[in-house]
N, C-alpha and C. Protein backbone atom coordinates (compact mmCIF):
# COMPACT_ATOMS: atom_id res chain seq x y z
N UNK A 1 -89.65 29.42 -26.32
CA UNK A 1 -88.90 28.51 -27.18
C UNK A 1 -89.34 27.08 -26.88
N UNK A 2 -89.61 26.42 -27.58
CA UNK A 2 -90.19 25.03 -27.68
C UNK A 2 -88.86 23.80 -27.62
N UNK A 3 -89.31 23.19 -27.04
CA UNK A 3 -88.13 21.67 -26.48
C UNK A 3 -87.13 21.58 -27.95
N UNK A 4 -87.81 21.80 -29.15
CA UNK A 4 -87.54 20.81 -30.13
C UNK A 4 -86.11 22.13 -30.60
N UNK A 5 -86.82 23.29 -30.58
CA UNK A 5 -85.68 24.67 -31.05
C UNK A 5 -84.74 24.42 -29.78
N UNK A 6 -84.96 24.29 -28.58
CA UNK A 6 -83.73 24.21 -27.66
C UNK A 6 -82.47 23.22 -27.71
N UNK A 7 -83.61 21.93 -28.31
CA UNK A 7 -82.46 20.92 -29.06
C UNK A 7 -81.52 21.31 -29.70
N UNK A 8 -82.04 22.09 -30.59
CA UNK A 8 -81.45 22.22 -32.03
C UNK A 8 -79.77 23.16 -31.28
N UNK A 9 -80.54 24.13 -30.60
CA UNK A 9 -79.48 25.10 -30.86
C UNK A 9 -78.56 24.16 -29.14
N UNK A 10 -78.76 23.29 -29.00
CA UNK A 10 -77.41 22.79 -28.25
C UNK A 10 -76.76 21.76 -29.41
N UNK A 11 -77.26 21.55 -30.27
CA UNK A 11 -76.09 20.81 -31.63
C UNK A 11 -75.38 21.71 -32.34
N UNK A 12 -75.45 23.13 -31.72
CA UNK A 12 -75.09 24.50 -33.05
C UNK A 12 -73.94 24.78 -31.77
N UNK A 13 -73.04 25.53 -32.27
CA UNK A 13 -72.43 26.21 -31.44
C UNK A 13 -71.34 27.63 -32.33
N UNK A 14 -70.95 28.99 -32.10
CA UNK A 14 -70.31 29.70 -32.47
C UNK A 14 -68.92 29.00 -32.85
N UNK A 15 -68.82 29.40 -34.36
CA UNK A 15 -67.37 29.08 -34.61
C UNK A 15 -66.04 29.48 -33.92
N UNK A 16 -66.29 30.41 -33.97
CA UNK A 16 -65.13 31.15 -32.79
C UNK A 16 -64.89 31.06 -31.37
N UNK A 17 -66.33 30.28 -30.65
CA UNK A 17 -65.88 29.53 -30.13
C UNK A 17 -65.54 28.22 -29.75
N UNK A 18 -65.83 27.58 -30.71
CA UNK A 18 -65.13 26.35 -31.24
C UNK A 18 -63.73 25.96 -31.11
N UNK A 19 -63.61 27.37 -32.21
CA UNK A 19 -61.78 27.20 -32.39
C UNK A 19 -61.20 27.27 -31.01
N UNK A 20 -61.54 28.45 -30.51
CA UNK A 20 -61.01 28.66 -29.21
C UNK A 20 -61.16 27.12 -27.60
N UNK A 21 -62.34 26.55 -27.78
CA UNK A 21 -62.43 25.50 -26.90
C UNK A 21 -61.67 24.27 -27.69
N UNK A 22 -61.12 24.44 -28.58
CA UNK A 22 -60.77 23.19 -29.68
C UNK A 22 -59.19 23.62 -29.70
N UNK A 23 -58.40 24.56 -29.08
CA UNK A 23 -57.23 24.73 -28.89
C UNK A 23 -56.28 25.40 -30.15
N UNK A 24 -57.45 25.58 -31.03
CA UNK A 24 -56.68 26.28 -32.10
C UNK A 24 -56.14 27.96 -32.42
N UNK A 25 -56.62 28.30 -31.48
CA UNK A 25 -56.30 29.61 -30.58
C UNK A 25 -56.43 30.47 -29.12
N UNK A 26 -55.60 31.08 -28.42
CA UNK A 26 -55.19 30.80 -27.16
C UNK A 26 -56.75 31.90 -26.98
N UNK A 27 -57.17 32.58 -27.45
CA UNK A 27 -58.51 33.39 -27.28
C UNK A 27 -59.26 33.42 -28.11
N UNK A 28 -60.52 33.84 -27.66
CA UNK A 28 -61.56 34.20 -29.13
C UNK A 28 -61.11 35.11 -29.66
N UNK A 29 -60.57 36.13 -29.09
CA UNK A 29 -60.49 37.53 -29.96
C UNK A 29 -59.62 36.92 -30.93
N UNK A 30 -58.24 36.13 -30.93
CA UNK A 30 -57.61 35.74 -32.01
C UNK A 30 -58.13 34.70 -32.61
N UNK A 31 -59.31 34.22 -32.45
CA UNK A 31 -60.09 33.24 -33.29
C UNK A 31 -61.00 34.44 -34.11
N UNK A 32 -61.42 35.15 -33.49
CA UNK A 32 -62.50 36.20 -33.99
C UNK A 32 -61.94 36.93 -35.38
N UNK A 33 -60.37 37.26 -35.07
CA UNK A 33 -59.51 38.34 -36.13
C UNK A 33 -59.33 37.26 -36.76
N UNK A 34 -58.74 35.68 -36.68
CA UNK A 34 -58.95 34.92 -37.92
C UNK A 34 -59.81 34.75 -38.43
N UNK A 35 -60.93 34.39 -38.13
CA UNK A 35 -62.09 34.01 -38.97
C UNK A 35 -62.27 35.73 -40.08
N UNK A 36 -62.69 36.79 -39.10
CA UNK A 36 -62.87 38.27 -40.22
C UNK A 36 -61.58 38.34 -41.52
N UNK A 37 -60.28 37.12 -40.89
CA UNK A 37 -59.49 38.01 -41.80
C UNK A 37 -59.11 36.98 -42.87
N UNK A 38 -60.05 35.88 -43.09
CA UNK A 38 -60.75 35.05 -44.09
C UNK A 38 -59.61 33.60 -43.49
N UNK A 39 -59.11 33.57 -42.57
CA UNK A 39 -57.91 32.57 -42.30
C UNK A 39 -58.81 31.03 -42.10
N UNK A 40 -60.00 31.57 -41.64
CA UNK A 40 -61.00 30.24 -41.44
C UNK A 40 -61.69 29.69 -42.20
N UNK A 41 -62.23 28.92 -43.14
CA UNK A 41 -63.39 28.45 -44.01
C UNK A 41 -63.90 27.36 -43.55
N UNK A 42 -65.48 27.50 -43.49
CA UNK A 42 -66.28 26.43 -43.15
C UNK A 42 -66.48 25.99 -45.07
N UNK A 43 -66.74 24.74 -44.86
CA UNK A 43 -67.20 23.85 -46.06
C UNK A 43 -66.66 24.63 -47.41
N UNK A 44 -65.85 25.36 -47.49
CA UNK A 44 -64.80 25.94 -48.09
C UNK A 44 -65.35 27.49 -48.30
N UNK A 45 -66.21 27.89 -47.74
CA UNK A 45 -66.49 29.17 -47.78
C UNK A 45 -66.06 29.85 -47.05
N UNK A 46 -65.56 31.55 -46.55
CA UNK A 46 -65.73 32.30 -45.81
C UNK A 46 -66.51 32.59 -45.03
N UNK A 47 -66.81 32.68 -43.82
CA UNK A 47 -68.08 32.75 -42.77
C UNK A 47 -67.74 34.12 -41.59
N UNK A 48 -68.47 34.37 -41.25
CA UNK A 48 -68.10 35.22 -40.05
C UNK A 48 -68.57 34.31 -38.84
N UNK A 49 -67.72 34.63 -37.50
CA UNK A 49 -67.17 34.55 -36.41
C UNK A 49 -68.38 34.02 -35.73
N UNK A 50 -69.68 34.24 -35.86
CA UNK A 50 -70.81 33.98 -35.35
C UNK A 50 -71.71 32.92 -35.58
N UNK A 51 -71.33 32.31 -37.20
CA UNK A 51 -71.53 31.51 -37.64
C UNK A 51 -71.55 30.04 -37.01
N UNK A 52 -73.21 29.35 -36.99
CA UNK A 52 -72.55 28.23 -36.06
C UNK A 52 -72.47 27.34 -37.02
N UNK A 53 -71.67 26.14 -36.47
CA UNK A 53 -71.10 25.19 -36.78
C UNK A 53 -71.64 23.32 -35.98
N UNK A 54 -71.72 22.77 -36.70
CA UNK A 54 -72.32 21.10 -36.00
C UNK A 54 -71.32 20.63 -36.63
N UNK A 55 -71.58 19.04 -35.83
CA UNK A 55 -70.50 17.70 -35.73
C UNK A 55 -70.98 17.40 -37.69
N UNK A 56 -69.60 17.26 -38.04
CA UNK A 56 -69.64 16.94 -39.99
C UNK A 56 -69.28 18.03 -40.75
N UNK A 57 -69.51 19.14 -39.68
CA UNK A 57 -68.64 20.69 -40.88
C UNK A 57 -67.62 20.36 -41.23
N UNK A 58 -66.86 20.58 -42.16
CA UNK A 58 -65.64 20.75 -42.63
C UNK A 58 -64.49 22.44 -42.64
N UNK A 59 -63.91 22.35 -41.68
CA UNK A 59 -63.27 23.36 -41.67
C UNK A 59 -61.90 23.40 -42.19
N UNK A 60 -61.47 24.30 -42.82
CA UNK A 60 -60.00 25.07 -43.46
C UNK A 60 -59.55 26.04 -42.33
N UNK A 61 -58.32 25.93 -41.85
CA UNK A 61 -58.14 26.64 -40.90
C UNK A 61 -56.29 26.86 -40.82
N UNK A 62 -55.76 28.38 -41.51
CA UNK A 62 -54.64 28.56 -41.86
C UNK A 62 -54.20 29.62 -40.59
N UNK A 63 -53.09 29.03 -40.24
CA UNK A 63 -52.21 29.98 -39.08
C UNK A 63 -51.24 30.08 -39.07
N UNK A 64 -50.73 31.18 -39.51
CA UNK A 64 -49.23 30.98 -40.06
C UNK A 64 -48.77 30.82 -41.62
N UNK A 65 -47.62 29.58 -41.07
CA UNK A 65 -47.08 28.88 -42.38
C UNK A 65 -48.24 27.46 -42.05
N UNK A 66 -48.69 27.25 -41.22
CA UNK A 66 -49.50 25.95 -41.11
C UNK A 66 -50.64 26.17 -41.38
N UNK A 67 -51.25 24.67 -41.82
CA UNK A 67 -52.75 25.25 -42.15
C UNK A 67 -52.90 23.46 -41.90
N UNK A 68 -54.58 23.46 -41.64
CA UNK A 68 -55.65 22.20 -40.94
C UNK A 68 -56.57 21.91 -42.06
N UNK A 69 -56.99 20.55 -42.21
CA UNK A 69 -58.08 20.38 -42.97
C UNK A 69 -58.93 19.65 -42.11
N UNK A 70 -59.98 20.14 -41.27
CA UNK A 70 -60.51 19.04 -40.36
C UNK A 70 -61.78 19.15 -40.36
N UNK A 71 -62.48 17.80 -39.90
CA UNK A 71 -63.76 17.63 -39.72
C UNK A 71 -64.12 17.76 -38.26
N UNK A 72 -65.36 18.07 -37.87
CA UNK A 72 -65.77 18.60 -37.00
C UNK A 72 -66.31 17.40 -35.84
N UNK A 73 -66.00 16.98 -34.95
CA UNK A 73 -66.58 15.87 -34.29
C UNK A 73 -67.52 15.55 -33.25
N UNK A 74 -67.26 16.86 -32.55
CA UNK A 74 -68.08 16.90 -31.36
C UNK A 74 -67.59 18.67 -31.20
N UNK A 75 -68.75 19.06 -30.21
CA UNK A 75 -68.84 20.54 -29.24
C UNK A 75 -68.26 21.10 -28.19
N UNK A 76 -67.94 21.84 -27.57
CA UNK A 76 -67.95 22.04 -26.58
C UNK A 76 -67.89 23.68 -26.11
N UNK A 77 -68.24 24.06 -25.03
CA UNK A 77 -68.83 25.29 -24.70
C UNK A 77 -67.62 25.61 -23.93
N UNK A 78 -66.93 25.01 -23.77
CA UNK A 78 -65.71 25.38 -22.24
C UNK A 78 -64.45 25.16 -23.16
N UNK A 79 -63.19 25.34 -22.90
CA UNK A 79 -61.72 25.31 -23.23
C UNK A 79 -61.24 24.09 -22.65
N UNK A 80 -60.99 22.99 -23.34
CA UNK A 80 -60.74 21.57 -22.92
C UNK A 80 -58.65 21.26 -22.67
N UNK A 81 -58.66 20.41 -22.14
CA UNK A 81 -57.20 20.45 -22.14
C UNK A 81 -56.86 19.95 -23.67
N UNK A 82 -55.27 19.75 -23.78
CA UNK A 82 -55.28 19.13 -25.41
C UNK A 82 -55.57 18.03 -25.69
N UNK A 83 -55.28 16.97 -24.76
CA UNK A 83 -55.45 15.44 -25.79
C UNK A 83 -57.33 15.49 -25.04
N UNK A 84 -58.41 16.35 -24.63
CA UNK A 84 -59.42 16.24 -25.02
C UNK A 84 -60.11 17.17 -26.17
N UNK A 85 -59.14 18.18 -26.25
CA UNK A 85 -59.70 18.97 -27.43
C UNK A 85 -59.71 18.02 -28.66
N UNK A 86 -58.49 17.39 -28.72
CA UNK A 86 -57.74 16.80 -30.05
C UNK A 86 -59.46 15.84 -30.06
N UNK A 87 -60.15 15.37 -29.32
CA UNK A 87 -61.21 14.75 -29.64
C UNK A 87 -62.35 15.11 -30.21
N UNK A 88 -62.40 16.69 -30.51
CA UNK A 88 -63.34 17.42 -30.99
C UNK A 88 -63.10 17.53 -32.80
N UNK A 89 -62.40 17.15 -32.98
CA UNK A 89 -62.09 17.14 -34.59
C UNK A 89 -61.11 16.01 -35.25
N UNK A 90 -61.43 15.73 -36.19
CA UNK A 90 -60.36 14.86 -36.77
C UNK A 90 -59.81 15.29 -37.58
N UNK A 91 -58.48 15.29 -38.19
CA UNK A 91 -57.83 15.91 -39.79
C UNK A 91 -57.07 15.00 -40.71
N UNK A 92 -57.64 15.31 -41.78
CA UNK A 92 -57.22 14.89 -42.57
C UNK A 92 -55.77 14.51 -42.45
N UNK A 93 -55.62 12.97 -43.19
CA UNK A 93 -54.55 12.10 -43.32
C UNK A 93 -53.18 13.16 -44.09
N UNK A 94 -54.04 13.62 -45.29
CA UNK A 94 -53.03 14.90 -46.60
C UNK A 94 -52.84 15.70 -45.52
N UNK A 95 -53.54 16.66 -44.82
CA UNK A 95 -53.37 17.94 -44.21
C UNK A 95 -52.45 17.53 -43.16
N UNK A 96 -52.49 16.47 -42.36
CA UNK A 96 -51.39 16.47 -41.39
C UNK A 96 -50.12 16.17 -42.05
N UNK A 97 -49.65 15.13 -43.30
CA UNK A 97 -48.66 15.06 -43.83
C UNK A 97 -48.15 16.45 -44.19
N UNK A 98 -48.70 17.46 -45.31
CA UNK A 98 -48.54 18.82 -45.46
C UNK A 98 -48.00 19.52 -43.97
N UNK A 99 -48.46 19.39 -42.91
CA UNK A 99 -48.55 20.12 -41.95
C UNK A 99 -46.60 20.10 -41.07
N UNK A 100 -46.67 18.65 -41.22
CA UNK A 100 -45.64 18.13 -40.59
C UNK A 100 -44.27 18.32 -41.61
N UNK A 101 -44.70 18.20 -42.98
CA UNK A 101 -43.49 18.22 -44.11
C UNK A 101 -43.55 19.72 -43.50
N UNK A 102 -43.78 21.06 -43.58
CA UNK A 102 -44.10 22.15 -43.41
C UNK A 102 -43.26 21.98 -42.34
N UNK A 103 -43.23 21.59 -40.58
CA UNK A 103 -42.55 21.91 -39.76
C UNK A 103 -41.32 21.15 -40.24
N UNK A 104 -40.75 20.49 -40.60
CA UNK A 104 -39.33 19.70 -40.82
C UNK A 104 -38.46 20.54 -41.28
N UNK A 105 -39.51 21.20 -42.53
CA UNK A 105 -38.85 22.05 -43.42
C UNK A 105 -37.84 23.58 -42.81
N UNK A 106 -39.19 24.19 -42.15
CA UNK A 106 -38.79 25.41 -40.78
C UNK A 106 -37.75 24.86 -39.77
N UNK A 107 -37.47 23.39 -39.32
CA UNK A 107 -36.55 23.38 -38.81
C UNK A 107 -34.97 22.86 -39.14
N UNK A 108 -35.33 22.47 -40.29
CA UNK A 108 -33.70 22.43 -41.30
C UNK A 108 -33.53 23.54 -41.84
N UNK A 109 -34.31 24.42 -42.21
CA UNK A 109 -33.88 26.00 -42.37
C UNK A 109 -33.11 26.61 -41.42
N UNK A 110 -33.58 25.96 -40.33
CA UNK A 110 -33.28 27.16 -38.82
C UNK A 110 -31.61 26.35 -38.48
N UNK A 111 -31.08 24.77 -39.00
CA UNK A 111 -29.92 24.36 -38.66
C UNK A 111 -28.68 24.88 -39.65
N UNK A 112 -29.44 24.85 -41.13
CA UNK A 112 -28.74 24.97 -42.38
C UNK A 112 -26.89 25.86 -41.60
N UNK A 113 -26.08 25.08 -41.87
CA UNK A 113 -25.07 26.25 -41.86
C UNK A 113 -24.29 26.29 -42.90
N UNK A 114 -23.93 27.12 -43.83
CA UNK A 114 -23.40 27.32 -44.59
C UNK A 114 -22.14 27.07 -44.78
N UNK A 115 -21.26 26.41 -46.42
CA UNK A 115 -20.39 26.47 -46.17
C UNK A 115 -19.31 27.48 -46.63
N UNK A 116 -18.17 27.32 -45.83
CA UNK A 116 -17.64 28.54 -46.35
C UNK A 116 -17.50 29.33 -45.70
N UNK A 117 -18.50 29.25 -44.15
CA UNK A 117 -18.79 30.17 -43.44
C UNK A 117 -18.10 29.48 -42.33
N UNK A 118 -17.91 30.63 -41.28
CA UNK A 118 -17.50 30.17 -40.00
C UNK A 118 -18.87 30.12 -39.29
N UNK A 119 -19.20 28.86 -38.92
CA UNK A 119 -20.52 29.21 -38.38
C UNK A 119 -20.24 29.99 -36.63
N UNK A 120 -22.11 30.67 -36.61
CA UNK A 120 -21.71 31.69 -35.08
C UNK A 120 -22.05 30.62 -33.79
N UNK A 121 -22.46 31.19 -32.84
CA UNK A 121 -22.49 30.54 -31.74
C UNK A 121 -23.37 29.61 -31.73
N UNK A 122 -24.77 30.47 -32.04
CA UNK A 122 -25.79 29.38 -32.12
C UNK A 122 -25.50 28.49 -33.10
N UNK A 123 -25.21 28.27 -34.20
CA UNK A 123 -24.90 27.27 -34.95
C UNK A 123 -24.14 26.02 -34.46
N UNK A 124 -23.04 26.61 -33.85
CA UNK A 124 -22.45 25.68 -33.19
C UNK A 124 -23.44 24.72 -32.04
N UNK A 125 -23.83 25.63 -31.14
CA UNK A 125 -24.73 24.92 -30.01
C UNK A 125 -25.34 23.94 -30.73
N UNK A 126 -26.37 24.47 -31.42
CA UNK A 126 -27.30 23.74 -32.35
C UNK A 126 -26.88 22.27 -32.71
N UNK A 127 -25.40 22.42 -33.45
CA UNK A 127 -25.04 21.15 -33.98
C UNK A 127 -24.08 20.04 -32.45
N UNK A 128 -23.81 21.00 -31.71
CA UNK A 128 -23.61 20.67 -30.76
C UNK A 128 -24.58 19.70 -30.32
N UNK A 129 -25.82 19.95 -29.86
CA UNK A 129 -27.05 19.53 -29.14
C UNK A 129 -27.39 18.14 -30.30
N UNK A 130 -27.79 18.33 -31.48
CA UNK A 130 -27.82 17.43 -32.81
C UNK A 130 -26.51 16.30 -32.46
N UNK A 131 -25.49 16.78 -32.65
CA UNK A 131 -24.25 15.52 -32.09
C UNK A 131 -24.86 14.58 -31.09
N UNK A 132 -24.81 15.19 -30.06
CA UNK A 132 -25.29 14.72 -28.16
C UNK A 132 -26.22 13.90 -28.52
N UNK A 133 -27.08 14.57 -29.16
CA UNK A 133 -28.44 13.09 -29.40
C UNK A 133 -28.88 12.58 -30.21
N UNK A 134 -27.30 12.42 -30.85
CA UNK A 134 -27.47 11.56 -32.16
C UNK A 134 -26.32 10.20 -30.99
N UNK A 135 -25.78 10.06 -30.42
CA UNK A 135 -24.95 9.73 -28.93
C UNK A 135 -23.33 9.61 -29.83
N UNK A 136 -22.97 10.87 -30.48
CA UNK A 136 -21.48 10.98 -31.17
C UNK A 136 -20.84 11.72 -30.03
């Protein structure tokens, strides 16, 4: 292999393990079953797991009820802590608004108490805890 191909393939790296050194899943194997089970898109296509990826890809990346729109920034071969992973990609301004309206939403669902109802224990706690640090 010649200097210039060895270059190349240290700017390439496996998507799957990307995700996985980039904190977007706790293993490859669950980076691996997302990507096969179409949850991942590079540059809006479907790719398999092997597929490499450089700094400027654009990845789609749905987990859950959440989903990422991010650009690709930098590499890495190892599992970084978070606020250095968070340096490996940037996301979109829309996708994090979406992302965050999305969690607000899951957690006023989870307080909602009905009226009419006697609310149960947890409900109570809940609004309990909500009181306390609201300082009522």
């Amino acid at each position: 292999m010649s200097d210039e191909q060895a270059k190349e393939g240290r700017d390439e790296i496996r998507l799957d393990k990307w995700l996985w050194a980039a904190r977007f899943f706790k293993t490859r194997q669950l980076a691996v079953e997302a990507v096969n089970g179409g949850k991942v898109k590079l540059n809006g296509q479907p790719v398999k797991p092997g597929r490499g990826i450089r700094p400027g890809a654009r990845l789609t990346i749905h987990k859950g009820s959440l989903a990422w729109e991010i650009e690709v920034l930098g590499l890495s071969r190892q599992r970084l802590s978070a606020p250095r992973a968070a340096l490996l990609y940037s996301e979109s301004d829309e996708s994090r608004e979406r992302r965050q309206q999305s969690v607000r939403e899951r957690r006023e669902a989870r307080i909602e108490v009905h009226p009419g109802e006697r609310p149960t224990k947890r409900d109570r706690r809940q609004l309990e805890r909500f009181i306390s640090k609201q300082g009522g």
